[in-house]
Structures are given as structure tokens and as C-alpha cells.
Protein backbone atom coordinates (compact mmCIF):
# COMPACT_ATOMS: atom_id res chain seq x y z
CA UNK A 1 -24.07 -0.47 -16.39
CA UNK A 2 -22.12 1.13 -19.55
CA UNK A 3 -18.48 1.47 -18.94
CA UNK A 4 -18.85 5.43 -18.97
CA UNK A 5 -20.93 5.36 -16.38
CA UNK A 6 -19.12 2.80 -13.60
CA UNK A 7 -15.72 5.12 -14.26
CA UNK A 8 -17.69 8.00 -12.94
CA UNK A 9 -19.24 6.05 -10.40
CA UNK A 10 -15.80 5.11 -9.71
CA UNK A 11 -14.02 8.74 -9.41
CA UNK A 12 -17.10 9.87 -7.28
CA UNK A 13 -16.50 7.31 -4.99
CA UNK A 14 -12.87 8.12 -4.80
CA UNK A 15 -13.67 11.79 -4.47
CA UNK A 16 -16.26 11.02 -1.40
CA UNK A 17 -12.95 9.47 0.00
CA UNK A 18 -10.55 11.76 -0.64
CA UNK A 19 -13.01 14.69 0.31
CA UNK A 20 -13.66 12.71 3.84
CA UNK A 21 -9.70 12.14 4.50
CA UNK A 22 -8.91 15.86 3.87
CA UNK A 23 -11.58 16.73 6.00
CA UNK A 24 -10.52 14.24 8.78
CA UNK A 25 -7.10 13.40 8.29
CA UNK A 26 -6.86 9.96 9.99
CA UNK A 27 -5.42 7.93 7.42
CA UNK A 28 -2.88 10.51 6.26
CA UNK A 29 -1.90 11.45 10.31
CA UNK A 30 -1.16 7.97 11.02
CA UNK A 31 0.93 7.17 8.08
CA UNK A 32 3.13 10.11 8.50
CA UNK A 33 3.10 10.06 12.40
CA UNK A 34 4.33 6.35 11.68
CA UNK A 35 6.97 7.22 9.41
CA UNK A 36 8.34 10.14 11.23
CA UNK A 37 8.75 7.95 13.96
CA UNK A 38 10.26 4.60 12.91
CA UNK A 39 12.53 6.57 11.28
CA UNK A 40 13.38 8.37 13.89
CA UNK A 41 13.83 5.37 15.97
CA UNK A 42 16.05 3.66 12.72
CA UNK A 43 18.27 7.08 13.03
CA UNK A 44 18.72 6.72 16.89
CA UNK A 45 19.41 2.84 16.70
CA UNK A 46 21.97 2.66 14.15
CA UNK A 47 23.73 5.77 15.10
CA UNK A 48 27.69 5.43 14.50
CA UNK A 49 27.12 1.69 12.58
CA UNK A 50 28.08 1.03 9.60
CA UNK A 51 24.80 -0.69 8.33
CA UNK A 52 24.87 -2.74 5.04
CA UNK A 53 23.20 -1.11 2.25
CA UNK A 54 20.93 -4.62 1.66
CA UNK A 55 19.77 -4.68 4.70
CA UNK A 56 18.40 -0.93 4.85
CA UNK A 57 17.10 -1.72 1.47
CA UNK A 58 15.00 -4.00 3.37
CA UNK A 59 14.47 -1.74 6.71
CA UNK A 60 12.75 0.83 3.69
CA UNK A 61 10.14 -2.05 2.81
CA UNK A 62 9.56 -2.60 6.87
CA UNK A 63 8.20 0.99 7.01
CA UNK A 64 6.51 1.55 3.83
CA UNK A 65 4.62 -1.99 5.29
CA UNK A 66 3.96 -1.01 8.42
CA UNK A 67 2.86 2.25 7.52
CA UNK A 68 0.29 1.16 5.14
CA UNK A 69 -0.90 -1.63 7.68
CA UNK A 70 -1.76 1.66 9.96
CA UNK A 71 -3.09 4.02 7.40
CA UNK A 72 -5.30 2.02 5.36
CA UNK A 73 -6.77 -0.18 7.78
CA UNK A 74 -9.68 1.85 8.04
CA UNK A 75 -11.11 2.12 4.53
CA UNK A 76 -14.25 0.09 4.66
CA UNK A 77 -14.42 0.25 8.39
CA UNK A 78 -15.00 4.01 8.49
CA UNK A 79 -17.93 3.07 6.18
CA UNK A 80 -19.46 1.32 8.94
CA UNK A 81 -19.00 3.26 11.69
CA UNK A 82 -20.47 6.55 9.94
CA UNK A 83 -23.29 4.07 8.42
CA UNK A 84 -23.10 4.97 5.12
CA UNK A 85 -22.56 1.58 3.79
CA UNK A 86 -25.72 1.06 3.36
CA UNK A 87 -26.19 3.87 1.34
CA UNK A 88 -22.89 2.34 -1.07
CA UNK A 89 -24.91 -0.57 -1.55
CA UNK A 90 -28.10 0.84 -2.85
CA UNK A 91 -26.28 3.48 -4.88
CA UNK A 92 -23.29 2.14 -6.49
CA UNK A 93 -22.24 -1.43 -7.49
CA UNK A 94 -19.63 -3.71 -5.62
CA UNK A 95 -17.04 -3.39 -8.28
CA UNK A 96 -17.57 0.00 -8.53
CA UNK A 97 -16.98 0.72 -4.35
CA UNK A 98 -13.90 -1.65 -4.78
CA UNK A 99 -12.37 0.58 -7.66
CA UNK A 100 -13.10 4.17 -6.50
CA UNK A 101 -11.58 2.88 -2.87
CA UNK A 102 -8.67 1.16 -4.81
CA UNK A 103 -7.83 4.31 -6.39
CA UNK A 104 -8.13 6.06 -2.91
CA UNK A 105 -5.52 4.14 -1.67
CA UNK A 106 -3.35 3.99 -4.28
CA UNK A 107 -2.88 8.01 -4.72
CA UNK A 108 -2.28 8.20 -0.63
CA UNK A 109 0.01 5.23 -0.69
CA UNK A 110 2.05 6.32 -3.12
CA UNK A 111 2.28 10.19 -2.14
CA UNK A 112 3.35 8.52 1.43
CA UNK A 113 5.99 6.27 -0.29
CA UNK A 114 7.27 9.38 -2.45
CA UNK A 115 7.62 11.63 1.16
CA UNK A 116 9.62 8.05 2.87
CA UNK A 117 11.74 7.50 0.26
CA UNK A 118 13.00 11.24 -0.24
CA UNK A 119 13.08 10.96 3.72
CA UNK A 120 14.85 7.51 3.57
CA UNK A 121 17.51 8.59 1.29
CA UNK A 122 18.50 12.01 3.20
CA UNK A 123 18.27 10.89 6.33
CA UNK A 124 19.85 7.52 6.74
CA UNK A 125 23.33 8.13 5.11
CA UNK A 126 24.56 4.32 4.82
CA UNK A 127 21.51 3.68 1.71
CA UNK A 128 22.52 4.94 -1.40
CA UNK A 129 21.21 3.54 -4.56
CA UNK A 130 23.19 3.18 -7.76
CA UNK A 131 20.98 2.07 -10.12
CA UNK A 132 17.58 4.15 -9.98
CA UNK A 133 15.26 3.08 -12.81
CA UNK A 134 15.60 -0.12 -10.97
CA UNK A 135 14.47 1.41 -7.64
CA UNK A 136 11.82 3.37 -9.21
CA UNK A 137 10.13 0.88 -11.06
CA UNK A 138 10.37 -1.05 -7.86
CA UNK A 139 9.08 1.01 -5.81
CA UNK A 140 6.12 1.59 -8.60
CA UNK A 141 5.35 -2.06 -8.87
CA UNK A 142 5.39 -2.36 -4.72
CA UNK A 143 3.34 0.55 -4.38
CA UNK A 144 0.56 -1.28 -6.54
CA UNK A 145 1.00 -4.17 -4.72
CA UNK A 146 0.79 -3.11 -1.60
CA UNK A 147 -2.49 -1.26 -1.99
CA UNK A 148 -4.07 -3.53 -3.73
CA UNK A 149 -3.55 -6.09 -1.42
CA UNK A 150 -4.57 -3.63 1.65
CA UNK A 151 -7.94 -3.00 -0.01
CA UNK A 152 -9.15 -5.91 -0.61
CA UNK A 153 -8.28 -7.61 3.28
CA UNK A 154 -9.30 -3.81 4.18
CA UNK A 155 -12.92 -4.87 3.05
CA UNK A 156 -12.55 -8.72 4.40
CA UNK A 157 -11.83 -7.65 8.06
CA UNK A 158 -14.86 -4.55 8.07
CA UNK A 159 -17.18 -6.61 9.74
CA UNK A 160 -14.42 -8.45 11.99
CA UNK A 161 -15.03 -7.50 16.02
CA UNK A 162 -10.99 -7.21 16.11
CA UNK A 163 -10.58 -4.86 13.17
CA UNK A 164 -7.27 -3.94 14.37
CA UNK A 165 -5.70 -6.45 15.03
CA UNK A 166 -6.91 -8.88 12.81
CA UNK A 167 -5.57 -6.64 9.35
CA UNK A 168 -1.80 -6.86 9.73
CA UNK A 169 -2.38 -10.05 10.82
CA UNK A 170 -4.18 -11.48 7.76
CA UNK A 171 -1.74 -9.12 5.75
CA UNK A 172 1.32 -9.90 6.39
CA UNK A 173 0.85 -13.88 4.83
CA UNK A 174 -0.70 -12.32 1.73
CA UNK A 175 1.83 -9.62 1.16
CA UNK A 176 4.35 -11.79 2.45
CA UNK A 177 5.85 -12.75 -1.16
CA UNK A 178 5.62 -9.24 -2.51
CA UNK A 179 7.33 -7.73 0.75
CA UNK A 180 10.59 -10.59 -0.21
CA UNK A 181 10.18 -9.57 -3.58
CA UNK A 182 10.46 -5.86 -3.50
CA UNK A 183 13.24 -5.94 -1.13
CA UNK A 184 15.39 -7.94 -3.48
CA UNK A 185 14.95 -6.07 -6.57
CA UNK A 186 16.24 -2.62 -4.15
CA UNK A 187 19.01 -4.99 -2.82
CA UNK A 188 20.17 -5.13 -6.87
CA UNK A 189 19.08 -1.39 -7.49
CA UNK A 190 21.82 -0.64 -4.76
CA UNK A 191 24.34 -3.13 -5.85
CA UNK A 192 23.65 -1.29 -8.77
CA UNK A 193 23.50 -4.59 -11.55
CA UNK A 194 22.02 -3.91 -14.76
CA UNK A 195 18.55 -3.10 -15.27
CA UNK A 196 18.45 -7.07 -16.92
CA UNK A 197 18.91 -9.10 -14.55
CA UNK A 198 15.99 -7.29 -12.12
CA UNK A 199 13.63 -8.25 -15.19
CA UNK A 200 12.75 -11.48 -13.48
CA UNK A 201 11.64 -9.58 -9.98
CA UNK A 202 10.04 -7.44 -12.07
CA UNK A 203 8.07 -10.22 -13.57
CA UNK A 204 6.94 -12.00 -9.89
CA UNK A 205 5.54 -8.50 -8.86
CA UNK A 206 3.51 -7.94 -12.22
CA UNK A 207 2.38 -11.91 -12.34
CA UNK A 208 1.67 -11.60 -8.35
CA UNK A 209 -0.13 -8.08 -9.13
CA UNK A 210 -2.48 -9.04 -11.61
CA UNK A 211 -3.47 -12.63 -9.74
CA UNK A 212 -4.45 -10.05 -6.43
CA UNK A 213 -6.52 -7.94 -8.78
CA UNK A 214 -8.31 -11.00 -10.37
CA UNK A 215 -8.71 -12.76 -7.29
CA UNK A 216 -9.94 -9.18 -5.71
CA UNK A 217 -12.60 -9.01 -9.37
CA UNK A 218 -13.94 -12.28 -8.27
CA UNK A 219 -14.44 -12.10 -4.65
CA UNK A 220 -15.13 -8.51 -3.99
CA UNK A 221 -18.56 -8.61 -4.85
CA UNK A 222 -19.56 -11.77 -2.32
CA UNK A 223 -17.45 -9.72 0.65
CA UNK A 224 -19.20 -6.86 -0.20
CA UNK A 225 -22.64 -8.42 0.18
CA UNK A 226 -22.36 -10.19 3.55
């Protein structure tokens, strides 16, 4: 297939998914349902407490995780329950599906993480971050992460009779070293060090993005075909 064609095999998969979540809403519901509520729960807990500003740098990563384990859980499982996988198979090719739901869950993951952070930062008084082009780029490089990561276990755990359980589950040891990393490089973004010496987090999320994405290249196509 020429490379002109799988890109628009790619964004009319995306669209399919984007035009079935605005339709339906589940994915979008339950991230911001989740969000609105843990930090509702953070704002009750810590009340009058003077919090440190490291450790709500990692409460931030808690929910953006959490969020995305209920949100995106569902991306090739509501392909099987509405049986149109079958349909994905004879019409488009694995790398293709993986791609166009890739994007998918990239553009909702990081419009989510935009809406928590602006949240995070109003709302819970004690976080304040000095250096931002730190933070941004960290959040950036997490946001990848992240939904890369949730798409490919996404499509591991379709067929799985314990969908639900099973994904944060098999998520959390994956994700595991990007969810340390992440939370370090905003612990320096609100110490506010120079943008230098975060250039070595920086480099562990890029080196531990671009292994998930060839590991995801190599394997998609065998999960795809079980």
C-alpha cells in the first residue's frame, strides 16, 4: 500500500473514532467525570495542609494515569462489542487500525491533560510551577507516552473475558517507568532548576517513547490477527 494511501486510511479511521465518541461520549464522560472527582476528593483531603509542591507534582501524574486507565480502556473493545472488527480487518491493514486509533487517543488524551492541568493549577493552591518550558515539554512527552502505551495494551486485553480489570493491571508495570519519570522532571519544573539539567529526563521519556512505538510496529499486527 503507497504511503498516501495508509495516511488516509489512517485519518479515516481516526475520524470513524472521533465521529463515534462525539456521538456517544463514553470515553470523554469518564475521563472528565474522573477528573472532576479525584480532584475534588484531593481539594477536600488536603484542605488547610500545607502540601509539598513535589509531592502534588506527583498527585498531577496519579490523575492524568488514572484517568486515561478509565477513558481509553475501551478502544478496541468497543470494536468488538458493535462487531465491526471484522469489517477493520477486511478493509484496512493492522498498522493502519493501530495508527488512526493511536491518533484517536492521543488528541483526547491530551485535550483531557490540557483541561487537568489548567484545573490542577487553579484549584489546588500549594502547586505552583516555576519553570514552565520544563513542565510543558513534560507534560508533552508524558502525554505521548501515556497513549501510546494505552493503545497498544488497549488492543492486547480486547479479547480478555476481564477487560476491565485486566488493563490497569497490565498498565501500570509498563507505564510504570514513564509514570517515575514524568513526575521527576515536574518535581524540577517546580523547583524551578534550569531547563539543563531536566535534559536527561527528557532523554528516558524520548528513548522509552520510541522503544513502545517500535515494540507496538512489531507486535501490533500478530495482536491484531488473533
Amino acid at each position: 500500500m503507497k504511503t498516501g494511501s495508509s495516511i488516509s486510511a489512517t485519518w479515516t479511521i481516526f475520524k470513524k473514532d472521533m465521529y463515534s465518541e462525539l456521538r456517544t461520549r463514553y470515553a470523554l464522560n469518564a475521563l472528565l467525570m474522573f477528573v472532576i472527582t479525584t480532584l475534588s476528593v484531593i481539594l477536600f483531603s488536603i484542605g488547610n495542609e500545607n502540601v509539598s509542591p513535589e509531592l502534588l507534582a506527583g498527585v498531577l501524574w496519579i490523575i492524568i494515569f488514572f484517568s486515561t486507565m478509565s477513558g481509553l480502556s475501551r478502544t478496541f473493545v468497543s470494536e468488538e462489542e458493535r462487531g465491526t472488527v471484522m469489517t477493520l480487518h477486511l478493509i484496512a491493514r493492522p498498522l493502519t487500525v493501530f495508527f488512526g486509533k493511536l491518533l484517536f487517543n492521543l488528541i483526547l488524551l491530551g485535550a483531557l491533560n490540557v483541561f487537568t492541568v489548567v484545573l490542577y493549577l487553579l484549584l489546588v493552591t500549594g502547586f505552583s510551577v516555576v519553570n514552565y518550558p520544563i513542565f510543558i515539554i513534560t507534560i508533552i512527552l508524558g502525554t505521548l507516552g501515556l497513549g501510546s502505551g494505552s493503545t497498544i495494551i488497549a488492543a492486547i486485553i480486547a479479547k480478555a473475558n476481564t477487560k476491565g480489570t485486566l488493563y490497569p493491571v497490565l498498565s501500570f508495570p509498563i507505564l510504570l517507568p514513564l509514570l517515575l519519570t514524568v513526575i521527576n522532571a515536574t518535581k524540577l519544573s517546580v523547583e524551578g532548576v534550569p531547563l539543563v539539567d531536566a535534559i536527561g529526563e527528557f532523554q528516558v521519556l524520548i528513548s522509552y517513547l520510541i522503544v513502545l512505538l517500535a515494540i507496538s510496529y512489531l507486535l501490533f499486527e500478530y495482536i491484531w490477527k488473533e
